[in-house]
N, C-alpha and C. Protein backbone atom coordinates (compact mmCIF):
# COMPACT_ATOMS: atom_id res chain seq x y z
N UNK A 1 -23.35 57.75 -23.63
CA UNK A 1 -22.55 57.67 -22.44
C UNK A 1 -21.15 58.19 -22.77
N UNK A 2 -20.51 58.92 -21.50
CA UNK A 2 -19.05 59.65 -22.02
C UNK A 2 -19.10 59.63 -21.08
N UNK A 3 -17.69 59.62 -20.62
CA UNK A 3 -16.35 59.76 -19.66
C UNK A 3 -15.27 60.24 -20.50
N UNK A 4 -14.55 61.30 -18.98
CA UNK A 4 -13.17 61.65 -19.44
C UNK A 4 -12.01 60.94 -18.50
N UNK A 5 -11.06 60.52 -18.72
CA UNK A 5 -10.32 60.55 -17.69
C UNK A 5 -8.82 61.00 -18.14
N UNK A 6 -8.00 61.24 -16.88
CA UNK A 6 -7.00 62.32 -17.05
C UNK A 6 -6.04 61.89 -16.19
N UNK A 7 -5.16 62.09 -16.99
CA UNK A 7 -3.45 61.65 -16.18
C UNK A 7 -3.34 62.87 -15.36
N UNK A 8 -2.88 62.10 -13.74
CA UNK A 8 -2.71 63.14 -12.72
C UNK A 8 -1.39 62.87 -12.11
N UNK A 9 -0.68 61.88 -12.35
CA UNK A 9 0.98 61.32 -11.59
C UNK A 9 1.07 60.75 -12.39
N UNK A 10 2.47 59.94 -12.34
CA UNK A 10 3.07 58.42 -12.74
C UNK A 10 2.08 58.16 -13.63
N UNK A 11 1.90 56.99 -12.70
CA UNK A 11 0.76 56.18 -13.60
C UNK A 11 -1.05 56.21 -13.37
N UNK A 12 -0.84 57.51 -12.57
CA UNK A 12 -2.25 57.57 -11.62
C UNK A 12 -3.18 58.17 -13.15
N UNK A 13 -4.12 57.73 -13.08
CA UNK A 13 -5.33 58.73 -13.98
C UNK A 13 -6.75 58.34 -13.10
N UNK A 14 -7.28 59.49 -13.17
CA UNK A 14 -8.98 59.79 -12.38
C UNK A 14 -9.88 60.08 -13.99
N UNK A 15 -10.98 59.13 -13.62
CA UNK A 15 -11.86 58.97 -14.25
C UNK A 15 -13.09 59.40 -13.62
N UNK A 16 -14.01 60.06 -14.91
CA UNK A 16 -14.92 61.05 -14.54
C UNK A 16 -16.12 60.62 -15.60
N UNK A 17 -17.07 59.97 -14.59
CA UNK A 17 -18.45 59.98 -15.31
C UNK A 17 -19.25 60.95 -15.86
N UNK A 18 -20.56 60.56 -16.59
CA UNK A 18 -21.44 61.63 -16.86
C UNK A 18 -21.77 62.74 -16.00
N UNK A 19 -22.46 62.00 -14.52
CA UNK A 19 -22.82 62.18 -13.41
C UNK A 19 -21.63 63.26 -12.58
N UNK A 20 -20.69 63.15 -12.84
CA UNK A 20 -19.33 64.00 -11.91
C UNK A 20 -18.94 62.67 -11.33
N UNK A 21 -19.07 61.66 -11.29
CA UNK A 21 -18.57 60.28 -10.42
C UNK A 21 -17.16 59.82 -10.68
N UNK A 22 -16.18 60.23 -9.65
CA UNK A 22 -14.56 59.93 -9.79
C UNK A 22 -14.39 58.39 -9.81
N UNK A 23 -13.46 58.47 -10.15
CA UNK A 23 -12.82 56.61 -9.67
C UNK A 23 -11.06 56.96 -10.23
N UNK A 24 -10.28 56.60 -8.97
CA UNK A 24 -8.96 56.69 -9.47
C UNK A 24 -8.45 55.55 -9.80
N UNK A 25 -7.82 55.09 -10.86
CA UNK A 25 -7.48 54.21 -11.04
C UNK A 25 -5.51 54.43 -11.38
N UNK A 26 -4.97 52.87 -10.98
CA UNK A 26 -3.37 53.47 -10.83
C UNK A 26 -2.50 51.98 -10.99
N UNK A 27 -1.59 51.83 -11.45
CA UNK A 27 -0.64 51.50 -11.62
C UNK A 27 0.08 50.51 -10.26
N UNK A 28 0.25 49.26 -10.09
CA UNK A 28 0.93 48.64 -9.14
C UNK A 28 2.32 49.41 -8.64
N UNK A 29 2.94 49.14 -7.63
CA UNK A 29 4.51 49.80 -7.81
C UNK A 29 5.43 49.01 -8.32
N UNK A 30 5.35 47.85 -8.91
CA UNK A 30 6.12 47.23 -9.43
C UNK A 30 5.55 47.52 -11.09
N UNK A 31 4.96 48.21 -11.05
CA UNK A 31 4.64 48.35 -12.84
C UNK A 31 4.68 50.05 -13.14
N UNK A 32 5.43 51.04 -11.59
CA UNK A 32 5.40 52.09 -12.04
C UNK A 32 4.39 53.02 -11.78
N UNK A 33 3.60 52.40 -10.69
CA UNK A 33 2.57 53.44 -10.13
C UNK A 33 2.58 53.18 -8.68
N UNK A 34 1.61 54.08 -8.26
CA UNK A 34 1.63 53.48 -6.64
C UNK A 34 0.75 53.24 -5.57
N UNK A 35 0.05 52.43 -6.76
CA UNK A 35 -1.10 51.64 -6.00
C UNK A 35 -2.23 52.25 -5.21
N UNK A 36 -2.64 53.52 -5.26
CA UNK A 36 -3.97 54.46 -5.06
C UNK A 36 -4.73 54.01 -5.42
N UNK A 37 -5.16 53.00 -6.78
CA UNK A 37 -6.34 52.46 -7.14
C UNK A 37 -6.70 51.60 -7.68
N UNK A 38 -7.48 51.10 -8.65
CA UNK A 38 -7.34 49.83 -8.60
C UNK A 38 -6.41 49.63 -10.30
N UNK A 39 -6.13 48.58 -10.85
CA UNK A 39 -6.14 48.86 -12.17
C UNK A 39 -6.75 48.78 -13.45
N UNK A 40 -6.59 49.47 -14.30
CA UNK A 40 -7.49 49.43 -15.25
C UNK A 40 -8.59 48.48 -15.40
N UNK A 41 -7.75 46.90 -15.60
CA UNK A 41 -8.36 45.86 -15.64
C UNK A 41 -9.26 45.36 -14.46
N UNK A 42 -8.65 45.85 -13.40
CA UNK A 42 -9.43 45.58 -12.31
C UNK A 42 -10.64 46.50 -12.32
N UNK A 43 -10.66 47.44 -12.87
CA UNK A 43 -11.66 48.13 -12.74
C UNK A 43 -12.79 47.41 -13.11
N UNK A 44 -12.58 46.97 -14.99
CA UNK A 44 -13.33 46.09 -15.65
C UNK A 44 -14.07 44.85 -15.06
N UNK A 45 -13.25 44.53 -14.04
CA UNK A 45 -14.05 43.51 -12.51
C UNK A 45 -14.57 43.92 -11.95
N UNK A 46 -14.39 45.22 -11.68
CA UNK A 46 -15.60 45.74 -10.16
C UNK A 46 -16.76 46.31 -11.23
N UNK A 47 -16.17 46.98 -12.09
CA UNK A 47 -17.79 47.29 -12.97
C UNK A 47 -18.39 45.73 -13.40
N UNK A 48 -18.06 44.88 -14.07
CA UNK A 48 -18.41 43.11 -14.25
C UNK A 48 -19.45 43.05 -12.26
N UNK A 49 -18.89 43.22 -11.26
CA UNK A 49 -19.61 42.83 -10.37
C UNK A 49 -20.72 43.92 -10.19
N UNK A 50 -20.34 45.20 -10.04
CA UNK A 50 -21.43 46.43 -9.99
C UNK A 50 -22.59 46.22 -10.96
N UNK A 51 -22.72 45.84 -11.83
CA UNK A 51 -23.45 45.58 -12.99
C UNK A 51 -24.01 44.30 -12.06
N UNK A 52 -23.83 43.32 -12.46
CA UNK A 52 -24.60 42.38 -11.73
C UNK A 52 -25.06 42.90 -10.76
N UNK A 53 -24.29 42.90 -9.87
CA UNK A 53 -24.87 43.30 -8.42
C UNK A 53 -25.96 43.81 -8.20
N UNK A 54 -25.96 45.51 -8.92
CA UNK A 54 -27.43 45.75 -9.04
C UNK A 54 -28.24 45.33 -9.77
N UNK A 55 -28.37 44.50 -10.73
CA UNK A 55 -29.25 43.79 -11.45
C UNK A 55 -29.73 43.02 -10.59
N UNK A 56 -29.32 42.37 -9.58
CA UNK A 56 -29.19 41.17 -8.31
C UNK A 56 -30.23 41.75 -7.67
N UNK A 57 -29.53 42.85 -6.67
CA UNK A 57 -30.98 43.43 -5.89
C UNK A 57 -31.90 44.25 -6.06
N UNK A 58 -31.67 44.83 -7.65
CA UNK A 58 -33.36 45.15 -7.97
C UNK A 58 -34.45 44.12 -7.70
N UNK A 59 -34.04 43.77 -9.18
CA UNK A 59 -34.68 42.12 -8.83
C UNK A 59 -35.21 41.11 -7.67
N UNK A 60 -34.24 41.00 -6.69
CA UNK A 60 -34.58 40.44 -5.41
C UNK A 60 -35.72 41.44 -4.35
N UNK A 61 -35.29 43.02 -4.36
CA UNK A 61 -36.17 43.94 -4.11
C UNK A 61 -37.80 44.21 -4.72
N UNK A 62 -38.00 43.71 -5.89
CA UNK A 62 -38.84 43.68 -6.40
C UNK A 62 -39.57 42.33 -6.07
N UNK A 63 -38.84 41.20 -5.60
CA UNK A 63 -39.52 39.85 -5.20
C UNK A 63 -39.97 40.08 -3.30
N UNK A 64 -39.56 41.10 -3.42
CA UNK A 64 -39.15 41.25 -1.65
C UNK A 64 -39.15 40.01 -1.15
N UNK A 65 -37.83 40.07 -1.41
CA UNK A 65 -36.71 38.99 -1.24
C UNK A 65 -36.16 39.33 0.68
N UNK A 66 -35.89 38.68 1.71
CA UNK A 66 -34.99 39.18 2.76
C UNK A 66 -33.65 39.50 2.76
N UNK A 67 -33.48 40.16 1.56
CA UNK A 67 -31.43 40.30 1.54
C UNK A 67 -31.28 41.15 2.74
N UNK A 68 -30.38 40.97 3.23
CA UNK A 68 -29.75 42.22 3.94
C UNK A 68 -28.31 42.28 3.44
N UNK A 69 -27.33 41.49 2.89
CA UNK A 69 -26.35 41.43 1.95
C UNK A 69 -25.97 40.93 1.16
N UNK A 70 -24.95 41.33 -0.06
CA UNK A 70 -24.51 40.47 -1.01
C UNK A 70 -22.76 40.92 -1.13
N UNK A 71 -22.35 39.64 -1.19
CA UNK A 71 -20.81 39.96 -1.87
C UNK A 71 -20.52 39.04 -2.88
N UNK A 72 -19.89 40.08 -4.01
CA UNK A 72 -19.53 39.62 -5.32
C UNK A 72 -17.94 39.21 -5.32
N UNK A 73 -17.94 38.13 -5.53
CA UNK A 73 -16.35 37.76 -5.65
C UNK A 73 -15.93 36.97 -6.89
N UNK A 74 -14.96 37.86 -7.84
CA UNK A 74 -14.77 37.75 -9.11
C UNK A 74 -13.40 37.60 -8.88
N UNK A 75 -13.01 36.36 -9.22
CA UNK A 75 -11.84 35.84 -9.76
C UNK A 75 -11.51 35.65 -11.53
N UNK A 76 -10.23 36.10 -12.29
CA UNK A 76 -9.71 36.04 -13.33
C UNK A 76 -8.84 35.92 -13.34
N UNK A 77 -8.49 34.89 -14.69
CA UNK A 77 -7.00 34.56 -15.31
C UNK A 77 -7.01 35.44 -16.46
N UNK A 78 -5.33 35.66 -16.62
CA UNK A 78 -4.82 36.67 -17.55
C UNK A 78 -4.07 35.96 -18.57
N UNK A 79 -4.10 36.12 -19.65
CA UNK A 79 -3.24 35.80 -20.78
C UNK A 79 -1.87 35.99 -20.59
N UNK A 80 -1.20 35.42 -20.61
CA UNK A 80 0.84 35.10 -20.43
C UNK A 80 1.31 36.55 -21.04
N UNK A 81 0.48 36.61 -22.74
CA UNK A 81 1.08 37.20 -23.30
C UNK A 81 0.80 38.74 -23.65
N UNK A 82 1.12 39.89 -24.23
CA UNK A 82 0.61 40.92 -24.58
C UNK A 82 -0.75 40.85 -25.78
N UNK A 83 -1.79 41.50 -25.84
CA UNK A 83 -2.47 41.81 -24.73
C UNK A 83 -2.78 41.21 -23.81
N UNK A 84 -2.94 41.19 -22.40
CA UNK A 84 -2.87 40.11 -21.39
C UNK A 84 -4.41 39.96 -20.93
N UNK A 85 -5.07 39.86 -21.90
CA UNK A 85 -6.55 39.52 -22.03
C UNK A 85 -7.34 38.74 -20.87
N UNK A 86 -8.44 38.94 -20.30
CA UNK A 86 -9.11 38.10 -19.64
C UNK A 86 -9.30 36.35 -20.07
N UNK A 87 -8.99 35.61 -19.76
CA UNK A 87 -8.71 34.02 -20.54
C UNK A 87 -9.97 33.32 -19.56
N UNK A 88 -10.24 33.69 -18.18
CA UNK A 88 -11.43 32.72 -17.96
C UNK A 88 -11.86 34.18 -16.72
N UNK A 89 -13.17 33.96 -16.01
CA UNK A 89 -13.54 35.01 -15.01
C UNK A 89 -14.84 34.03 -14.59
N UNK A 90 -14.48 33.98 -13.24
CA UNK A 90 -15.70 33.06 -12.42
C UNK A 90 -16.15 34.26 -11.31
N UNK A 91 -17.74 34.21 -11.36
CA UNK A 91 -18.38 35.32 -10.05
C UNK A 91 -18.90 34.03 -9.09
N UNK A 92 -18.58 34.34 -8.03
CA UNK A 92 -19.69 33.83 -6.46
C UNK A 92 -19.91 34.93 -6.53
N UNK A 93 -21.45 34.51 -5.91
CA UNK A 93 -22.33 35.43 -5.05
C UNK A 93 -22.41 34.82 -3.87
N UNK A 94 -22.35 35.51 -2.89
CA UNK A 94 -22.57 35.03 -1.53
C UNK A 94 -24.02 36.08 -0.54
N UNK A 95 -24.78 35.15 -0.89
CA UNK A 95 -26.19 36.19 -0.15
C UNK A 95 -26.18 36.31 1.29
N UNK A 96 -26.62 37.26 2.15
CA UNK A 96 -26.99 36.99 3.60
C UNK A 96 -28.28 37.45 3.50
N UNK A 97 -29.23 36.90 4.49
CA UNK A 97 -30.08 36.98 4.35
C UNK A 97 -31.31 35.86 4.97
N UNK A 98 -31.84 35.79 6.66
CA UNK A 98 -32.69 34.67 6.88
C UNK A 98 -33.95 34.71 6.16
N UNK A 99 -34.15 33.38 5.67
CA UNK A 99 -35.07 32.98 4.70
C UNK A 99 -35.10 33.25 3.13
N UNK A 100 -34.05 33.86 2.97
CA UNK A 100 -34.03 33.86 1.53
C UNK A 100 -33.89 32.47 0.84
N UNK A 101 -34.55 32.16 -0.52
CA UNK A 101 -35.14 30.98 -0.89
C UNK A 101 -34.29 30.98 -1.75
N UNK A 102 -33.44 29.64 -1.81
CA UNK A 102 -32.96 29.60 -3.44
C UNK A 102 -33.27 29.84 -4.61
N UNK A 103 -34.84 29.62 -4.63
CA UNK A 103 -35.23 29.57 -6.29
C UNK A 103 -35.44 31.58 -6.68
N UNK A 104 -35.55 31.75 -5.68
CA UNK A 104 -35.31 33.58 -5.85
C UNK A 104 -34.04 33.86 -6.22
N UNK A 105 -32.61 33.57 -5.45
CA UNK A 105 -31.80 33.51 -6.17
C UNK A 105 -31.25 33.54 -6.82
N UNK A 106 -31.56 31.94 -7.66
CA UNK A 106 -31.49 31.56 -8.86
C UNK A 106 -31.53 32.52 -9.94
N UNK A 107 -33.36 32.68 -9.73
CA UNK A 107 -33.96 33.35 -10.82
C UNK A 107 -33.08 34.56 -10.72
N UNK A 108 -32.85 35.66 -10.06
CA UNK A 108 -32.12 36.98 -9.67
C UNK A 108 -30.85 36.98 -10.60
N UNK A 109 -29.76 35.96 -10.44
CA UNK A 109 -28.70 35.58 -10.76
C UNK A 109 -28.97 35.59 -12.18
N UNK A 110 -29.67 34.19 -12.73
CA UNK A 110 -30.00 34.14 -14.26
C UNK A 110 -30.22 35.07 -14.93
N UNK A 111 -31.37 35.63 -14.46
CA UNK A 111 -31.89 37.27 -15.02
C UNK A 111 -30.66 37.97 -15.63
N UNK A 112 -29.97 38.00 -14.57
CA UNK A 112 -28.84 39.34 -14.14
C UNK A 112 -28.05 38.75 -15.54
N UNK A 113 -27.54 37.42 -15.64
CA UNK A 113 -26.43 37.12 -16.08
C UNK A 113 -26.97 36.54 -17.81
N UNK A 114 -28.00 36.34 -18.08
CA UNK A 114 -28.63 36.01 -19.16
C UNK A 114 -29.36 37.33 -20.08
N UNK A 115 -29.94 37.96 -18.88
CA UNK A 115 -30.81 38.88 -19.79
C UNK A 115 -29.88 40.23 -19.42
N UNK A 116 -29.58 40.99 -18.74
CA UNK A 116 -29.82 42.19 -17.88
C UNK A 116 -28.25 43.16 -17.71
N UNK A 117 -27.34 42.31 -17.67
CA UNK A 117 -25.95 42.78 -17.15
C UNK A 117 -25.13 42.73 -18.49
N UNK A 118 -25.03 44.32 -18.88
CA UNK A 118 -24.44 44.51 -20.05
C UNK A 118 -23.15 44.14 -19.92
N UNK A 119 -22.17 44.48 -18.93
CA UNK A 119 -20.81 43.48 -18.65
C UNK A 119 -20.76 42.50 -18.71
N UNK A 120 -21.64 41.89 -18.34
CA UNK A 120 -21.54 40.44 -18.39
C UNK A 120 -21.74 39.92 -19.50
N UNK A 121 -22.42 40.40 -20.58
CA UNK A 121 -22.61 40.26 -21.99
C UNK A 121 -21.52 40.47 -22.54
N UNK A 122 -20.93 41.29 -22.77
CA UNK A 122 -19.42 41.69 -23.02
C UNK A 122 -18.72 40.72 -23.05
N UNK A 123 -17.93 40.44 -21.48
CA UNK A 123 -17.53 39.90 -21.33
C UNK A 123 -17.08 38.52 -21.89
N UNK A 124 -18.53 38.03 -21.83
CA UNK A 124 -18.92 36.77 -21.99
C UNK A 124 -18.93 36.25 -23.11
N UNK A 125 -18.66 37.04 -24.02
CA UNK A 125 -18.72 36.79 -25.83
C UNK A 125 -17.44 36.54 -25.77
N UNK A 126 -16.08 36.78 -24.89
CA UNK A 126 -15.08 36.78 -25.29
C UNK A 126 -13.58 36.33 -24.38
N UNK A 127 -14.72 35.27 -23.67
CA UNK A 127 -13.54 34.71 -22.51
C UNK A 127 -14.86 33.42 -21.44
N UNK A 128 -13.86 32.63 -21.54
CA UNK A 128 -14.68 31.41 -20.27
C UNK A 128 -15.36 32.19 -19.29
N UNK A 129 -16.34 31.73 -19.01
CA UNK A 129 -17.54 32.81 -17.78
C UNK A 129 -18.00 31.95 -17.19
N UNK A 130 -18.28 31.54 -15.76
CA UNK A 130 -19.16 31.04 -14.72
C UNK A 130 -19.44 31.26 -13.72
N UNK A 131 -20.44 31.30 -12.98
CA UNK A 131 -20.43 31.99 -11.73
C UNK A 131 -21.51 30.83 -11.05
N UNK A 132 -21.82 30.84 -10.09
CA UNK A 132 -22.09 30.28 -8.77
C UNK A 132 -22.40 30.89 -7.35
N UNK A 133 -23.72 30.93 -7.12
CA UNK A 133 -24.07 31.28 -5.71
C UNK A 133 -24.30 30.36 -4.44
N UNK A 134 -24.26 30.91 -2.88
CA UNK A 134 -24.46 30.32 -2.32
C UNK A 134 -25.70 31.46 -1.40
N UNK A 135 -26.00 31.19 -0.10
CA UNK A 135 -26.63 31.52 0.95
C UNK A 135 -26.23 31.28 2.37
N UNK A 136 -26.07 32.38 3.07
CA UNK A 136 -25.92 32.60 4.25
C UNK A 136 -26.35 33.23 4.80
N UNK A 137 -26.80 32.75 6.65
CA UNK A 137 -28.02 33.41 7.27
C UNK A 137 -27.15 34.89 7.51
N UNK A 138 -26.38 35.00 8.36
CA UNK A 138 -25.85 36.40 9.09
C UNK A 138 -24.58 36.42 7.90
N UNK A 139 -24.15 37.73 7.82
CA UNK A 139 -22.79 38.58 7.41
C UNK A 139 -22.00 38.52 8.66
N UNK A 140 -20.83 37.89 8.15
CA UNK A 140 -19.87 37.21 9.07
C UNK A 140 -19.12 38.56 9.75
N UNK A 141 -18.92 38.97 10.94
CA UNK A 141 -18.19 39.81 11.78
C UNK A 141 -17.26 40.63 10.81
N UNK A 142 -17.20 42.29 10.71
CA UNK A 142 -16.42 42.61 10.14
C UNK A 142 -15.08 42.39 11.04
C-alpha cells in the first residue's frame, strides 16, 4: 500500500491513494490553515470509522440483515501535551433499519472490532477503546 500526499497552501495538503482517491486534509484557522478539510488526526477517525463501517455491512449484507443505515460516531480525547496522542476513543453505532435483530448486530460489531478492522487494531493497542451500539427503526429527517 502507498500514498503520496502533497503540500498545496498554508497548511492545506491532498492526499492520494493507490486507486487515484483524493482526500484534502487542512489545518484549523486558528492553527494556520483554513479549514477545507479535515485534520490529520481527524482523518485517523474517519478512516477508524470507514474501516469498521465496512466491516459492519459486509457482514450484515452477508446475514441479509434489513440495514438501510448506519452512522458511526467517534468521539476522542487528546493528550494536553506534545505529541497530543489519542488518550481514550469511544465508537456508537447507530443502525436504521425495521427488524434488524440485535444479536446480528452484535455479532457484525464484534467481528468488525475483534477480528476484521485493521484500525481498530491499531488503535486499540495504544489508547482506551469502546464502542457501543444501538437500533433504530427510520433515519431521522435530514
Amino acid at each position: 500500500m502507498k500514498t503520496t500526499i502533497r503540500w498545496t497552501a498554508g497548511m492545506q495538503f491532498e492526499g492520494t491513494g493507490e486507486a487515484g482517491a483524493t482526500i484534502t486534509m487542512d489545518a484549523t484557522p486558528e492553527h494556520g490553515g483554513g479549514g477545507s478539510g479535515p485534520s490529520p488526526m481527524e482523518t485517523v477517525l474517519l478512516a477508524l470509522g470507514g474501516c469498521t463501517g465496512m466491516d459492519v455491512v459486509s457482514i450484515l449484507t452477508k446475514m441479509r440483515a434489513p440495514l438501510v443505515g448506519l452512522e458511526i460516531r467517534v468521539a476522542a480525547d487528546r493528550a494536553e501535551d506534545h505529541p497530543r496522542v489519542f488518550t481514550r476513543i469511544a465508537l456508537e453505532y447507530v443502525f436504521f433499519g425495521p427488524g434488524l435483530r440485535p444479536e446480528q448486530v452484535t455479532r457484525a460489531v464484534e467481528l468488525s472490532q475483534t477480528r476484521y478492522c485493521s484500525v481498530s487494531a491499531m488503535l486499540g493497542r495504544i489508547t482506551e477503546f469502546t464502542y457501543a451500539w444501538r437500533i433504530e427503526e427510520a433515519r431521522p429527517e435530514a
